[in-house]
Protein backbone atom coordinates (compact mmCIF):
# COMPACT_ATOMS: atom_id res chain seq x y z
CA UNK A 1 0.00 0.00 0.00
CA UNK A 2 1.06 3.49 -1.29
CA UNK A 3 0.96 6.22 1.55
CA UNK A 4 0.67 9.36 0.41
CA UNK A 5 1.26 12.27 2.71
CA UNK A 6 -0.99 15.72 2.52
CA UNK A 7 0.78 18.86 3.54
CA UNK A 8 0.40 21.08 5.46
CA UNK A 9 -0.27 18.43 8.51
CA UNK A 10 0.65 18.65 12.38
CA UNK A 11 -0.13 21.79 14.43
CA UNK A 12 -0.50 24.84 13.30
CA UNK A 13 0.74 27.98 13.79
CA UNK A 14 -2.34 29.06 16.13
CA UNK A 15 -1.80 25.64 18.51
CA UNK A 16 2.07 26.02 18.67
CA UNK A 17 1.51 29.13 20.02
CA UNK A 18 -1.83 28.27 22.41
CA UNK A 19 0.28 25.36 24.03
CA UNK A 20 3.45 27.21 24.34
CA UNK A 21 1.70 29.93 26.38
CA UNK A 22 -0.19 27.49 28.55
CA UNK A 23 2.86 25.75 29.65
CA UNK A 24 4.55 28.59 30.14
CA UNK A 25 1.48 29.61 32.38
CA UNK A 26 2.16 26.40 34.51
CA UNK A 27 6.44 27.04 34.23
CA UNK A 28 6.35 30.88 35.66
CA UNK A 29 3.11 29.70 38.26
CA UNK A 30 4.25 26.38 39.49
CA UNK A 31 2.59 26.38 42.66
CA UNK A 32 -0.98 27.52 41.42
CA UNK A 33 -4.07 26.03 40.12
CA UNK A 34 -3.57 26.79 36.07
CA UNK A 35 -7.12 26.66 34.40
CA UNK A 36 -7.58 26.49 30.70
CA UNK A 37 -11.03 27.75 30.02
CA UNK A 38 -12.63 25.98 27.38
CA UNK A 39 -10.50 23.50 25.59
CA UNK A 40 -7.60 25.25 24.91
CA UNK A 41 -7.54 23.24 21.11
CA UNK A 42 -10.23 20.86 20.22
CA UNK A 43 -8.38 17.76 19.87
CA UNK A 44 -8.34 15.25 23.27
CA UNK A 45 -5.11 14.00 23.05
CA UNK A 46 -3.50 16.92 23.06
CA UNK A 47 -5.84 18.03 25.93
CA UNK A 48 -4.82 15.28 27.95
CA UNK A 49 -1.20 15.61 27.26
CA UNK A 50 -1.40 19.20 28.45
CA UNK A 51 -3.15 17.28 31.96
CA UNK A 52 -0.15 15.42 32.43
CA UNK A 53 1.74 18.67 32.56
CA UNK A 54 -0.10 20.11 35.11
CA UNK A 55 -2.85 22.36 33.11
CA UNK A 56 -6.47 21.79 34.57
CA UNK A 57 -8.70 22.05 31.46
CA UNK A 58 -12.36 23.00 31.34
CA UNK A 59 -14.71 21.37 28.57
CA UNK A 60 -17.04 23.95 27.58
CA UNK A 61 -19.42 21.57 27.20
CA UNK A 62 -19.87 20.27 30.53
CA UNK A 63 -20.46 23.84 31.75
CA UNK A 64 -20.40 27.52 30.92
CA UNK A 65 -17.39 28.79 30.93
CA UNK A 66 -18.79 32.21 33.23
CA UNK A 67 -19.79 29.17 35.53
CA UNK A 68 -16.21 27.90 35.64
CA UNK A 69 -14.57 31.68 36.48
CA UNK A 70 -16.92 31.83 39.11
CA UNK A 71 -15.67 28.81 40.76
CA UNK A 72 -11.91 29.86 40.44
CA UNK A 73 -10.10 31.35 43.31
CA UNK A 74 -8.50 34.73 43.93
CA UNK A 75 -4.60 34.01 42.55
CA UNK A 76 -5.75 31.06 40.38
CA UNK A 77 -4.71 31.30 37.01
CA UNK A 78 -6.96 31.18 33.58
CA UNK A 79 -5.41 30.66 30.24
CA UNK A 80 -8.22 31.70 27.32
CA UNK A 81 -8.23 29.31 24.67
CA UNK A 82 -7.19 29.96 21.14
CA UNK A 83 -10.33 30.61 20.14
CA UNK A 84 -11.19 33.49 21.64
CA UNK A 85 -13.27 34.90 24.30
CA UNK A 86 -15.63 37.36 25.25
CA UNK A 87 -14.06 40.67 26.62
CA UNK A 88 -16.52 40.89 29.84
CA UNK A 89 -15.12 37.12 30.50
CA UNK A 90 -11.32 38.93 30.76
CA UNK A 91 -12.98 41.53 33.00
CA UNK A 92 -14.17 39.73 34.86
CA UNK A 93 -11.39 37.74 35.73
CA UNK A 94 -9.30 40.66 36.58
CA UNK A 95 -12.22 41.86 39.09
CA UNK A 96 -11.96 39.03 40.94
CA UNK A 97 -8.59 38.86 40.89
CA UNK A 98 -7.34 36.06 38.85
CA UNK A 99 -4.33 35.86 36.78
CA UNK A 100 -5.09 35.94 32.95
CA UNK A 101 -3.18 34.57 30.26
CA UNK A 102 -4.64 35.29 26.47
CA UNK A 103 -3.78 32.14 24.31
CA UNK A 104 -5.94 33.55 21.77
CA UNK A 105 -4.75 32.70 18.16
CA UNK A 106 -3.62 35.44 16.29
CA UNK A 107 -5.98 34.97 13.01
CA UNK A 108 -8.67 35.22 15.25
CA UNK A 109 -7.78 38.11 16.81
CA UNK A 110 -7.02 39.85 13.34
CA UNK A 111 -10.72 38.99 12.45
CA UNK A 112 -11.84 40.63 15.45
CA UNK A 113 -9.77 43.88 15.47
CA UNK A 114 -10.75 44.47 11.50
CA UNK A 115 -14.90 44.05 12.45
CA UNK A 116 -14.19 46.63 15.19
CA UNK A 117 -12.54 49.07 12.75
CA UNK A 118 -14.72 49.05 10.13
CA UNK A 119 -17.74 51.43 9.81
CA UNK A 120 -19.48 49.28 7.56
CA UNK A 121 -22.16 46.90 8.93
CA UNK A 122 -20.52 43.17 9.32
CA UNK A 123 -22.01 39.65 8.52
CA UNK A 124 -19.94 36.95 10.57
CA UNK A 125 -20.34 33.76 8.89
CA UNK A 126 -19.28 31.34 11.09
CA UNK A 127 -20.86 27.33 12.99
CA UNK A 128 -23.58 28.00 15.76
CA UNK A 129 -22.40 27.13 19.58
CA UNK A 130 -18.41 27.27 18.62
CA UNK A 131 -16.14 28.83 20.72
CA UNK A 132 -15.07 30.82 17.85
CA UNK A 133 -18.42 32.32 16.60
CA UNK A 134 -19.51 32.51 20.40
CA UNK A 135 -16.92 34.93 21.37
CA UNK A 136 -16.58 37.44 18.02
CA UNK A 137 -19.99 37.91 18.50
CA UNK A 138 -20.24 38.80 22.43
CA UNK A 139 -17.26 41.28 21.21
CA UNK A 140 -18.84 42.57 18.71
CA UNK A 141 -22.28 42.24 19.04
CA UNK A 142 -24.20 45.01 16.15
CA UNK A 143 -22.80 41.59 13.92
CA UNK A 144 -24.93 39.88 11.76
CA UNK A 145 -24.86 35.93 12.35
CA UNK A 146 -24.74 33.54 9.50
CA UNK A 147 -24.85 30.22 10.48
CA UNK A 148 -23.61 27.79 8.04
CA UNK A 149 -25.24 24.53 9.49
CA UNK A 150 -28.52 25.46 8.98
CA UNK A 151 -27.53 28.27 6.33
CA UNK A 152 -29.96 30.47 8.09
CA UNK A 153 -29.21 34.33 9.35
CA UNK A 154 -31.45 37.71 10.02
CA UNK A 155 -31.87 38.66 6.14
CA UNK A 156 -34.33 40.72 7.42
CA UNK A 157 -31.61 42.53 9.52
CA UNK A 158 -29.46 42.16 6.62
CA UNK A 159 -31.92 43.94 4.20
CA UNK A 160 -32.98 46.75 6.82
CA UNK A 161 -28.84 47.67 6.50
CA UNK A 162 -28.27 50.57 4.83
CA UNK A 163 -25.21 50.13 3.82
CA UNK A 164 -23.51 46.89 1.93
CA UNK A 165 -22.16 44.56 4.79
CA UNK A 166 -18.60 43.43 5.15
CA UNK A 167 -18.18 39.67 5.38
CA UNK A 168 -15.84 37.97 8.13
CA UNK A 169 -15.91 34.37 8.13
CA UNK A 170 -14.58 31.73 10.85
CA UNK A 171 -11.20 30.77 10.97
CA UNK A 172 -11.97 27.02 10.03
CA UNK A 173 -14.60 26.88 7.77
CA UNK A 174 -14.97 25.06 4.13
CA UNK A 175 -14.58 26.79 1.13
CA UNK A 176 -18.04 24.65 0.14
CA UNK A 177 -19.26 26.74 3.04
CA UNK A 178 -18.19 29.80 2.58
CA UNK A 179 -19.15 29.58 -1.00
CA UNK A 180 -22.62 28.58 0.03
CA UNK A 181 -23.06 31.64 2.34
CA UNK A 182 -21.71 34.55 -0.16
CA UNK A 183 -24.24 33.03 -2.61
CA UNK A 184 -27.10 33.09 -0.48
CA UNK A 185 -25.56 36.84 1.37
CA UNK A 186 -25.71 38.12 -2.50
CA UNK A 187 -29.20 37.66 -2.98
CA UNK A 188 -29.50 40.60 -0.70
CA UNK A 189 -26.48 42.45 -1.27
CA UNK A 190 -24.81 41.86 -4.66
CA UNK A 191 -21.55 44.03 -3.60
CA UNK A 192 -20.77 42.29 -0.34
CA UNK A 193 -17.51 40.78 -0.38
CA UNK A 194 -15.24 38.91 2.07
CA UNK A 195 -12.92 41.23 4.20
CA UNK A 196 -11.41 38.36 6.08
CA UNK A 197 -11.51 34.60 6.08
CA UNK A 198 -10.01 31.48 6.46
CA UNK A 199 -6.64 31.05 8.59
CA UNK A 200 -3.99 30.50 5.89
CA UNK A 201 -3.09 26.95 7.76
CA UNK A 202 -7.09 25.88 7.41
CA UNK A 203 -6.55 27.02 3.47
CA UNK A 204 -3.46 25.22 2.44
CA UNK A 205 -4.65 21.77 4.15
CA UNK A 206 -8.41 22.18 2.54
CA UNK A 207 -6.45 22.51 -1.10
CA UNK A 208 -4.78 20.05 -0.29
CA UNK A 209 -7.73 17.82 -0.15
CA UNK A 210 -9.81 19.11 -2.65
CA UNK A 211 -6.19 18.15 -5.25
CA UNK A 212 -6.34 14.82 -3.73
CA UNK A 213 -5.24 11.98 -6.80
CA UNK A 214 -7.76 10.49 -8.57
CA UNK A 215 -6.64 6.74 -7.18
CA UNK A 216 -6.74 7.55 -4.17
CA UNK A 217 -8.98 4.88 -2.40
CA UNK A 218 -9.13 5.83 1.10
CA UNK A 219 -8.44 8.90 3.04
CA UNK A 220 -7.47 8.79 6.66
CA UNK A 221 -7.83 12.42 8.61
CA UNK A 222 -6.50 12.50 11.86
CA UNK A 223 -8.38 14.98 14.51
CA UNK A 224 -11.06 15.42 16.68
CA UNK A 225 -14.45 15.13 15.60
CA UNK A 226 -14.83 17.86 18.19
CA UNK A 227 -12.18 20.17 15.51
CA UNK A 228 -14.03 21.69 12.98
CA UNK A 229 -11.21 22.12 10.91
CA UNK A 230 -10.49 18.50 11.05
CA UNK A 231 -13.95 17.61 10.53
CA UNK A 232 -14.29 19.77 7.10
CA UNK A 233 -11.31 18.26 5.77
CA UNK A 234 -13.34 14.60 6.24
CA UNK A 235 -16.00 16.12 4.47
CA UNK A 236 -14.30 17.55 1.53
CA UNK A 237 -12.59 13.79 1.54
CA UNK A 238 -16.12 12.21 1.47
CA UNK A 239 -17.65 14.81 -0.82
CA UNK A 240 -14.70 13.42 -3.61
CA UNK A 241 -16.07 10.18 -3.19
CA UNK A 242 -13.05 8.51 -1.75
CA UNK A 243 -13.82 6.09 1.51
CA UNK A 244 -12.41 8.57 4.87
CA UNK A 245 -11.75 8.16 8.19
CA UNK A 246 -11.64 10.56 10.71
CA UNK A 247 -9.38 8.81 13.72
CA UNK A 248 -7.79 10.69 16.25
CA UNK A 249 -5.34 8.25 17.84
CA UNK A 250 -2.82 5.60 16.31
CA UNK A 251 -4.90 2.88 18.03
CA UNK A 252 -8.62 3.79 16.06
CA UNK A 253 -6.19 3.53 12.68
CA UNK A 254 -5.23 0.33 13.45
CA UNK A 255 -8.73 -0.64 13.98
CA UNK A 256 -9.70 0.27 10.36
CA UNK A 257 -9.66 -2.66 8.15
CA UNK A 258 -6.87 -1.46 5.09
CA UNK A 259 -5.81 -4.60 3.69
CA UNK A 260 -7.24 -4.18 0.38
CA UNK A 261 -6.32 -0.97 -0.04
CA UNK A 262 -3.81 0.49 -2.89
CA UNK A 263 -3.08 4.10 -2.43
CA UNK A 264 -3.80 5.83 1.13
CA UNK A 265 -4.07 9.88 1.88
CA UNK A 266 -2.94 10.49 5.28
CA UNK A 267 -3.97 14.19 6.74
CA UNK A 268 -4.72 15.94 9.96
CA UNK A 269 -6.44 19.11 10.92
CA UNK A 270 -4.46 21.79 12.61
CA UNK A 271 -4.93 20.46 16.72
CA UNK A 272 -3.29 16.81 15.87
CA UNK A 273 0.66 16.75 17.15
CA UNK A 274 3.17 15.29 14.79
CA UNK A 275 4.18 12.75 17.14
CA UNK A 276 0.74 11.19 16.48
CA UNK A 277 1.00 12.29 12.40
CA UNK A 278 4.71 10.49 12.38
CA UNK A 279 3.15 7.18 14.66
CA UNK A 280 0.22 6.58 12.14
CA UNK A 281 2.45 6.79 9.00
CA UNK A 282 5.11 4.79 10.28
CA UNK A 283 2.45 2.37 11.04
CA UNK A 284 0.23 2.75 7.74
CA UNK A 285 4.30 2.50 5.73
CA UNK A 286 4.55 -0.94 7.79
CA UNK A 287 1.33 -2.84 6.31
């Protein structure tokens, strides 16, 4: 069997950066209780990896994550996950005293400083309940929300503007979905166009994908079905027609039945390490 590797692959730029600053977090507090609030990266080996270094993490959904400040301690620290967070969240961590470290990645933050400079009305197209769309919005809240799993939004909002939106899209999204939104957003506004978009890490691996061989017979796409980045790679996969896998450990590979297969695709979204990347293809390379 033929293994053929998709590039980019391992973490990105955005989760280098997240974990660095939560283990430094731990390194310069030793001593204190270190809190990641929210998943700092969707992917739960990484997540438990960051456990075993001393990082207390807090799943977003098992509770709100106001619910999990106000449990935290005066001198307890609280690392905000790379995807954001609502400003009154920060303040109100400092009020009560708690030591904050921003682990915020920096395409999202570029999204959010450009829709609070702009005087033009902004559509944010982005996935209901994530982390992402949850906090751009609380930040900047005159937004319009397009919601790309139901492709529904406020059109009538939208058409009460007086002036042609600006369009700011998730970090992670497809290009099927984006595509899919600025059609329907141009039904109402002709002119709007796409300020700001897709991290360039998200881009590269999703053109990757969609210039995957012709015989190629299976796909393999290591993350989290809890990544969305990860998860729209799969679907691009599937949507070629080719047999895919989403897996995130080395053991749920080797679970897969790939004895009849010719030529593999092996990718990962941008929260999968590449110790886990390198383990699965020295595997895959051993059948």
């Amino acid at each position: 069997m033929e293994v053929i590797i998709l590039n980019p692959h391992g973490y990105c730029l955005g989760v280098n950066e997240a974990i660095a600053t939560a283990l430094k977090a731990k390194k310069d507090h030793p001593d204190k209780n270190v809190y990641l609030l929210g998943l700092l990266v969707h992917n739960e080996e990484t997540v438990d990896w960051l456990k075993e270094h001393g990082l207390i993490p807090l799943d977003e959904r098992k509770a709100g994550l106001l619910d999990y400040l106000l449990d935290m301690k005066k001198g307890d620290v609280v690392v905000f996950s790379a995807h954001g967070h609502p400003d009154a969240y920060a303040d109100f961590a400092k009020d009560k005293g708690l030591i904050i470290v921003d682990a915020t990645c920096r395409y999202v933050k570029e999204n959010l400083d450009l829709a609070l400079s702009l005087e033009t009305p902004i559509c944010y197209v982005g996935v209901e309940g994530h982390l992402e769309s949850e906090a751009f919005l609380a930040n900047c809240p005159e937004a319009v929300f397009y919601d790309v799993k139901s492709d529904t939004c406020n059109f009538l909002k939208l058409k009460g503007m007086r002036a042609t939106p600006t369009i700011i899209t998730q970090t992670t999204l497809s290009s099927f979905e984006v595509e899919r939104a600025m059609n329907n957003i141009h039904e109402f506004f002709p002119d709007a166009k796409i300020a700001k978009q897709r991290c360039h890490s998200t881009t590269l691996r999703q053109q990757a994908m969609l210039d995957l061989p012709e015989d190629v017979d299976c796909v393999i796409v290591l993350g989290s079905a809890r990544s969305n980045n990860s998860v729209k790679l799969a679907e691009i996969a599937a949507s070629k027609g080719k047999e895919t896998h989403l897996c995130l450990t080395l053991e749920d590979v080797k679970a897969l039945d790939l004895s009849k297969k010719k030529r593999l695709a092996l990718s990962s979204g941008a929260s999968t390490s590449n110790a886990t990347f390198d383990a699965v293809f020295k595997y895959l390379r051993s059948l």
